[in-house]
PDB file of N, CA and C in Angstrom:
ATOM      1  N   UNK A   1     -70.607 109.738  85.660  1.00  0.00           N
ATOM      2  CA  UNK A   1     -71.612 108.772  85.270  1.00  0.00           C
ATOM      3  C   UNK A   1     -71.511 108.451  83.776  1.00  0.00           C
ATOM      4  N   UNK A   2     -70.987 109.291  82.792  1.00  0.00           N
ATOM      5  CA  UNK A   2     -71.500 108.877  81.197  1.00  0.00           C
ATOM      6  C   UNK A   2     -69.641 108.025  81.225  1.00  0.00           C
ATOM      7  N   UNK A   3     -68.790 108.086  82.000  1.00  0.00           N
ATOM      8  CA  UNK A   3     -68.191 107.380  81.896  1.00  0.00           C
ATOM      9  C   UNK A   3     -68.160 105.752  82.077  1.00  0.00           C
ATOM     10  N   UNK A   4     -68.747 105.325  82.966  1.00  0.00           N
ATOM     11  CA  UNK A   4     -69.868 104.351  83.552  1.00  0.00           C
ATOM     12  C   UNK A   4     -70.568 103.594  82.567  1.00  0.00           C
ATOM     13  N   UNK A   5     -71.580 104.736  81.697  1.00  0.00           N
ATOM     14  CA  UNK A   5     -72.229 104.515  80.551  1.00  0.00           C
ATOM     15  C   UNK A   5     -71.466 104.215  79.558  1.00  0.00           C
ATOM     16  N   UNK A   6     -70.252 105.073  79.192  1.00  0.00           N
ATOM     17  CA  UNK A   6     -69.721 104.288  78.077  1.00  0.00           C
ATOM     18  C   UNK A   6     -68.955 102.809  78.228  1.00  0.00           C
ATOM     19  N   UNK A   7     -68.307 102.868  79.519  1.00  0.00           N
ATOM     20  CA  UNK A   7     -67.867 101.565  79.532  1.00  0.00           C
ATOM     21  C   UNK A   7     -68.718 100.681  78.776  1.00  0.00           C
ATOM     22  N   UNK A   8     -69.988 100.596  80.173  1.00  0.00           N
ATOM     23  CA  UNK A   8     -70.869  99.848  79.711  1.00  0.00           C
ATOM     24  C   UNK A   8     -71.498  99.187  78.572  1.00  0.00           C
ATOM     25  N   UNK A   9     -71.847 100.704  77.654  1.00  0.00           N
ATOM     26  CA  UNK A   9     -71.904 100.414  76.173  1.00  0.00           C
ATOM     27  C   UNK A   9     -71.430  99.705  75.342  1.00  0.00           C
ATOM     28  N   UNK A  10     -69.943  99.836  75.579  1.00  0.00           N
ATOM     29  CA  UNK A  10     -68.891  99.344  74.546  1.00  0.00           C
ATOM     30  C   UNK A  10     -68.257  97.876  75.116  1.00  0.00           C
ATOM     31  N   UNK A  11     -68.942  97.895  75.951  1.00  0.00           N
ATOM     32  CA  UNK A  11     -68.675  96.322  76.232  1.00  0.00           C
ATOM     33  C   UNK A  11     -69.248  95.262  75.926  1.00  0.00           C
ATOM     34  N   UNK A  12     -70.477  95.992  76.281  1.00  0.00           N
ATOM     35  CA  UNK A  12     -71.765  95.165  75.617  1.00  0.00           C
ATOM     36  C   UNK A  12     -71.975  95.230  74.220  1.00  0.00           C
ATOM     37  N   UNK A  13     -71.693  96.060  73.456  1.00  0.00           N
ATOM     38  CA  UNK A  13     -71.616  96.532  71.676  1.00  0.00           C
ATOM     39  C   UNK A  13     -70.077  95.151  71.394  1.00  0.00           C
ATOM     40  N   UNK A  14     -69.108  95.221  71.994  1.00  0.00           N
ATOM     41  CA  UNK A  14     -68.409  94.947  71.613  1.00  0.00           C
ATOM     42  C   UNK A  14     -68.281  93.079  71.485  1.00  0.00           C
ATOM     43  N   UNK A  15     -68.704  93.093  72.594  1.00  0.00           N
ATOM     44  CA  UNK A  15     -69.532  91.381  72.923  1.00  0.00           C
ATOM     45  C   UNK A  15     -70.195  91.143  71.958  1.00  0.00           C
ATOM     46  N   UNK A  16     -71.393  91.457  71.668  1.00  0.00           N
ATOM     47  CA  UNK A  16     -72.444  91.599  70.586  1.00  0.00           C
ATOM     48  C   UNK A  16     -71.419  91.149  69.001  1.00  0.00           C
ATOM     49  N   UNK A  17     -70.948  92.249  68.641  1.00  0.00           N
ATOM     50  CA  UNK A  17     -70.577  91.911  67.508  1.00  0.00           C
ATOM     51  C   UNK A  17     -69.074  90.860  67.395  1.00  0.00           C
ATOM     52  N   UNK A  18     -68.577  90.807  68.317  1.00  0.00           N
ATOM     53  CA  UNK A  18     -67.362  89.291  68.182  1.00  0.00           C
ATOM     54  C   UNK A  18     -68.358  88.185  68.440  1.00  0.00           C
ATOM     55  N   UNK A  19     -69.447  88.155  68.956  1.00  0.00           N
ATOM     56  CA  UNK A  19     -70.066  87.364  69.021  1.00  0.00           C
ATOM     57  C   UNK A  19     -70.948  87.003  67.315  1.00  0.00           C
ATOM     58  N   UNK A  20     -71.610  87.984  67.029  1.00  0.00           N
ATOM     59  CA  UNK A  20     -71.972  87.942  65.453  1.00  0.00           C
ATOM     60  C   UNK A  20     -71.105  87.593  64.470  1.00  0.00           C
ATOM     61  N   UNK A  21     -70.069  88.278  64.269  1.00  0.00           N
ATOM     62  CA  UNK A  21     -68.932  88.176  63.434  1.00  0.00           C
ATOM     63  C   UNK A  21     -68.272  86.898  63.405  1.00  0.00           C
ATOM     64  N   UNK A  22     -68.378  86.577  64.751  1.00  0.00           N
ATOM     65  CA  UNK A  22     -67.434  85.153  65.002  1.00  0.00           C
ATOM     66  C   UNK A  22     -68.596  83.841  64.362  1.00  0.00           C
ATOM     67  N   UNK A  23     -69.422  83.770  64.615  1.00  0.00           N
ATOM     68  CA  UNK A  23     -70.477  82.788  64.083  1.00  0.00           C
ATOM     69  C   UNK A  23     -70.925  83.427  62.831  1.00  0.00           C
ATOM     70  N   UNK A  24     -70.994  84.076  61.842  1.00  0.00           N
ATOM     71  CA  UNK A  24     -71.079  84.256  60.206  1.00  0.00           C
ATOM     72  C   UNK A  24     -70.137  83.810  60.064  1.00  0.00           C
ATOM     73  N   UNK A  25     -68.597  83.515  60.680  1.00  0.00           N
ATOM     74  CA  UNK A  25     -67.599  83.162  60.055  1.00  0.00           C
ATOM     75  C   UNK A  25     -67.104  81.924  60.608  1.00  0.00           C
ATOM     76  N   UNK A  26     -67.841  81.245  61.191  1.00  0.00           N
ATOM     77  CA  UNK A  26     -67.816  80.096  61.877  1.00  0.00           C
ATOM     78  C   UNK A  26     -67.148  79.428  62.756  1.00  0.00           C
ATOM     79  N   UNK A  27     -66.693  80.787  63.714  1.00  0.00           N
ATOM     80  CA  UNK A  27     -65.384  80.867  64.349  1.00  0.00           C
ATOM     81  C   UNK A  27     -66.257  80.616  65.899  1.00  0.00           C
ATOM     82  N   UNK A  28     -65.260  81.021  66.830  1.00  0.00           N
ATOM     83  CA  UNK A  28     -65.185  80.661  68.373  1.00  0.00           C
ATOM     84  C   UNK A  28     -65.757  81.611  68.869  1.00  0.00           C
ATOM     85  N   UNK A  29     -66.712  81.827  69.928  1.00  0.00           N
ATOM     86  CA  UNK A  29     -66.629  83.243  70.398  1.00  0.00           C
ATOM     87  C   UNK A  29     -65.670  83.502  71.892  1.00  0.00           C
ATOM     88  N   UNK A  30     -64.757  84.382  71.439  1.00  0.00           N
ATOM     89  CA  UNK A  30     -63.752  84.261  72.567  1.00  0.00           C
ATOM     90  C   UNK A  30     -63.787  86.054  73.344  1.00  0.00           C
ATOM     91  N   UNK A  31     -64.778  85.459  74.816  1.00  0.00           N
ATOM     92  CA  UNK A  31     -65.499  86.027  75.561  1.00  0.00           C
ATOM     93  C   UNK A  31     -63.944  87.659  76.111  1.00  0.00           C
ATOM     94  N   UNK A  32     -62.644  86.776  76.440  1.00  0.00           N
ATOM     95  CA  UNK A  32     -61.488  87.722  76.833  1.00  0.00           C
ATOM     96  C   UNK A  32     -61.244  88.636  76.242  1.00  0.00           C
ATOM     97  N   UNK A  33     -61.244  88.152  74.865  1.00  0.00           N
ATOM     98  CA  UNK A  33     -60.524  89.257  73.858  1.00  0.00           C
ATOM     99  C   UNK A  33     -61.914  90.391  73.451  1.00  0.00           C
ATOM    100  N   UNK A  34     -63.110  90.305  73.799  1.00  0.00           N
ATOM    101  CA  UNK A  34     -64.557  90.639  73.344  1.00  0.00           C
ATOM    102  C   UNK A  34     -64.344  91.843  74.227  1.00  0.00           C
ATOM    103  N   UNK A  35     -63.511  91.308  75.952  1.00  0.00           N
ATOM    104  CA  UNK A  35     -63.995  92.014  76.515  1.00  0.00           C
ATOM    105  C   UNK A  35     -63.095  93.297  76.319  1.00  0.00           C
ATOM    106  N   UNK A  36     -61.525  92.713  76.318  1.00  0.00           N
ATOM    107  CA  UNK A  36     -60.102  93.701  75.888  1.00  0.00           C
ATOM    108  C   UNK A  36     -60.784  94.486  75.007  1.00  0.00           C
ATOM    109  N   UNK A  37     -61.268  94.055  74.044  1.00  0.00           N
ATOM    110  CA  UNK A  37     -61.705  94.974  73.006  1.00  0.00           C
ATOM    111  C   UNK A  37     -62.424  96.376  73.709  1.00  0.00           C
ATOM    112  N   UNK A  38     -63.726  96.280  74.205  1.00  0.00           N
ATOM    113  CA  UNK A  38     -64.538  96.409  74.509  1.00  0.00           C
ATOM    114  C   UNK A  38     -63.663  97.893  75.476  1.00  0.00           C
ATOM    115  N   UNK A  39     -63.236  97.444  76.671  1.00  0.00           N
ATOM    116  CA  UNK A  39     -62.652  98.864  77.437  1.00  0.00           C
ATOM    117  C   UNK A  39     -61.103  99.307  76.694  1.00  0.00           C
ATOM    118  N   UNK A  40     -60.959  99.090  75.634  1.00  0.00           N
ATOM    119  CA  UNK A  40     -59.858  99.617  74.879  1.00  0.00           C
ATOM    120  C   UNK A  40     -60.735 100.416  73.979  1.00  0.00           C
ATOM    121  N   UNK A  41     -61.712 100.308  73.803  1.00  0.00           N
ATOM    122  CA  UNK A  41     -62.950 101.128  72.697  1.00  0.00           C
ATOM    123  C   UNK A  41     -63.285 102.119  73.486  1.00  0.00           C
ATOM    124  N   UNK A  42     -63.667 101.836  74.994  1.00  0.00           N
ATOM    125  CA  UNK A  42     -64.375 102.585  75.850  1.00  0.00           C
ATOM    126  C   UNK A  42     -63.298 104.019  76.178  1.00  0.00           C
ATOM    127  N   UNK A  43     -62.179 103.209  76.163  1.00  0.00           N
ATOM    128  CA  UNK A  43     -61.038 104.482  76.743  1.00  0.00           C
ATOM    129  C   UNK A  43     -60.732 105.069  75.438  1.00  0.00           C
ATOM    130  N   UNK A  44     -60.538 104.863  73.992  1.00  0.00           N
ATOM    131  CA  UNK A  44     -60.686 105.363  72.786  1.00  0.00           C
ATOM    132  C   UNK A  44     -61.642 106.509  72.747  1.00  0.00           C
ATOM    133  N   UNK A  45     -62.978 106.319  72.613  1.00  0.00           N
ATOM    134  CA  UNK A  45     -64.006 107.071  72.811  1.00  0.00           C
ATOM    135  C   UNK A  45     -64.165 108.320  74.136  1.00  0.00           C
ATOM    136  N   UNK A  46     -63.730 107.474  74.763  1.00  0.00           N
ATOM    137  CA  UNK A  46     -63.651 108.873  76.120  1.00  0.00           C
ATOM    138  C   UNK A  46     -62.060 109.846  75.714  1.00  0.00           C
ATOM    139  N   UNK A  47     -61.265 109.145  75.124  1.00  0.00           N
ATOM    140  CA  UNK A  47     -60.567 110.332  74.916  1.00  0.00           C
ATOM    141  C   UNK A  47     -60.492 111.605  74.088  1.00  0.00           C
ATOM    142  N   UNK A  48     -61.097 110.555  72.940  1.00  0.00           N
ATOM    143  CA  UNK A  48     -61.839 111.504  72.046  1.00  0.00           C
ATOM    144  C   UNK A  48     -62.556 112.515  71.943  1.00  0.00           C
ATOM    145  N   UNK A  49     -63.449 111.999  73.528  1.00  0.00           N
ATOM    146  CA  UNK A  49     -64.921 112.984  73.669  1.00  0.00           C
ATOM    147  C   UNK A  49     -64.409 113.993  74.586  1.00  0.00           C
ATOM    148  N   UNK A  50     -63.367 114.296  75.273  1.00  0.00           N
ATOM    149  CA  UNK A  50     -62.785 114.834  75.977  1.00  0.00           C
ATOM    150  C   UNK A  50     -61.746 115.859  74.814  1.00  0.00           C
ATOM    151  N   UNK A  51     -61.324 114.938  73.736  1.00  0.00           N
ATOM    152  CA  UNK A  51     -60.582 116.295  73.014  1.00  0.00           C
ATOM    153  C   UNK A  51     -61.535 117.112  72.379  1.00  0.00           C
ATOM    154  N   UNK A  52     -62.453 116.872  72.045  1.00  0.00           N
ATOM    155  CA  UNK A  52     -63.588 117.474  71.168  1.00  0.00           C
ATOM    156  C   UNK A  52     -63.357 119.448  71.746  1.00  0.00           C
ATOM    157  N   UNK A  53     -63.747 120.280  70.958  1.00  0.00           N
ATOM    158  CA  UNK A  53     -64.004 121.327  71.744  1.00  0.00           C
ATOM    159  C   UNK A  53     -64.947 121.531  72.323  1.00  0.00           C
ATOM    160  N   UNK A  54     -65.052 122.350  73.253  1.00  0.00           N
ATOM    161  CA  UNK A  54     -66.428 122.195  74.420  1.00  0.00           C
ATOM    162  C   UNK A  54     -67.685 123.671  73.134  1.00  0.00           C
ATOM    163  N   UNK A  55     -68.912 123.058  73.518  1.00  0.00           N
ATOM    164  CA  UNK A  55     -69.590 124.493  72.047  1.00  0.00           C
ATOM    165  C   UNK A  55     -70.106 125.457  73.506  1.00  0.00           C
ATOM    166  N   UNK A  56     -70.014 125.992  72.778  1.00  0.00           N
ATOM    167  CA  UNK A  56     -70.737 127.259  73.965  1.00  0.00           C
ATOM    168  C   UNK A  56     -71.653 127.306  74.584  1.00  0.00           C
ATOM    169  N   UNK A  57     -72.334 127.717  76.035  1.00  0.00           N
ATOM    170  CA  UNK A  57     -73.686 127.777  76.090  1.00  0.00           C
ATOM    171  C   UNK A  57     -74.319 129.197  75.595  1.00  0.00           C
ATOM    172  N   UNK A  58     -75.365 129.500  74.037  1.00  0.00           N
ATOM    173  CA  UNK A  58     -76.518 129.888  74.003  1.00  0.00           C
ATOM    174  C   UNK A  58     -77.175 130.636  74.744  1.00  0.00           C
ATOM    175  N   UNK A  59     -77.245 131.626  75.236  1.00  0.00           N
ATOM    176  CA  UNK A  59     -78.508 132.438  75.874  1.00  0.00           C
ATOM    177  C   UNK A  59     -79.789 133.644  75.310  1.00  0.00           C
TER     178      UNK A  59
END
Protein backbone atom coordinates (compact mmCIF):
# COMPACT_ATOMS: atom_id res chain seq x y z
CA UNK A 1 0.00 0.00 0.00
CA UNK A 2 2.66 2.98 0.83
CA UNK A 3 3.83 1.99 -2.53
CA UNK A 4 0.45 2.99 -4.05
CA UNK A 5 0.81 6.07 -1.82
CA UNK A 6 3.94 7.10 -3.08
CA UNK A 7 3.17 6.74 -6.58
CA UNK A 8 0.36 8.67 -5.99
CA UNK A 9 2.10 11.43 -4.19
CA UNK A 10 4.70 12.08 -6.57
CA UNK A 11 2.57 12.34 -9.30
CA UNK A 12 0.42 14.60 -8.07
CA UNK A 13 3.52 16.79 -6.35
CA UNK A 14 5.07 16.46 -9.56
CA UNK A 15 2.06 17.79 -11.76
CA UNK A 16 1.65 20.55 -9.27
CA UNK A 17 4.95 22.00 -9.60
CA UNK A 18 5.63 21.66 -13.74
CA UNK A 19 2.51 23.08 -13.62
CA UNK A 20 3.69 26.20 -11.25
CA UNK A 21 7.08 26.44 -12.61
CA UNK A 22 5.89 26.29 -16.13
CA UNK A 23 3.46 29.41 -15.76
CA UNK A 24 6.07 31.79 -13.50
CA UNK A 25 8.05 31.16 -16.50
CA UNK A 26 5.53 31.49 -19.01
CA UNK A 27 5.94 28.29 -20.49
CA UNK A 28 3.48 25.28 -21.58
CA UNK A 29 2.29 22.93 -19.15
CA UNK A 30 3.28 19.65 -20.67
CA UNK A 31 0.96 17.11 -18.85
CA UNK A 32 3.54 13.72 -20.40
CA UNK A 33 6.66 14.78 -19.27
CA UNK A 34 4.83 15.97 -15.57
CA UNK A 35 3.79 12.63 -15.54
CA UNK A 36 7.47 10.72 -16.64
CA UNK A 37 8.71 12.83 -14.09
CA UNK A 38 6.45 12.01 -11.52
CA UNK A 39 6.88 7.77 -11.49
CA UNK A 40 10.65 8.24 -12.19
CA UNK A 41 10.55 10.26 -8.66
CA UNK A 42 8.22 7.65 -7.30
CA UNK A 43 10.66 4.69 -8.20
CA UNK A 44 13.72 7.08 -6.96
CA UNK A 45 12.17 7.42 -3.58
CA UNK A 46 11.07 3.82 -3.14
CA UNK A 47 14.48 2.78 -3.77
CA UNK A 48 15.89 4.81 -1.51
CA UNK A 49 13.41 3.97 1.22
CA UNK A 50 14.15 0.43 0.77
CA UNK A 51 18.06 1.05 1.06
CA UNK A 52 17.67 2.96 4.22
CA UNK A 53 18.59 0.63 7.24
CA UNK A 54 15.65 -0.93 8.88
CA UNK A 55 15.94 0.85 13.09
CA UNK A 56 15.09 -1.63 15.49
CA UNK A 57 12.00 -2.39 17.32
CA UNK A 58 12.26 -0.86 21.12
CA UNK A 59 10.79 -2.87 23.90
Amino acid sequence: MRFIWTLIWSFLLSNMAFYVLGSMQGGKFDFTTASIFGVVFALFITVVGEMLPKEAEEH
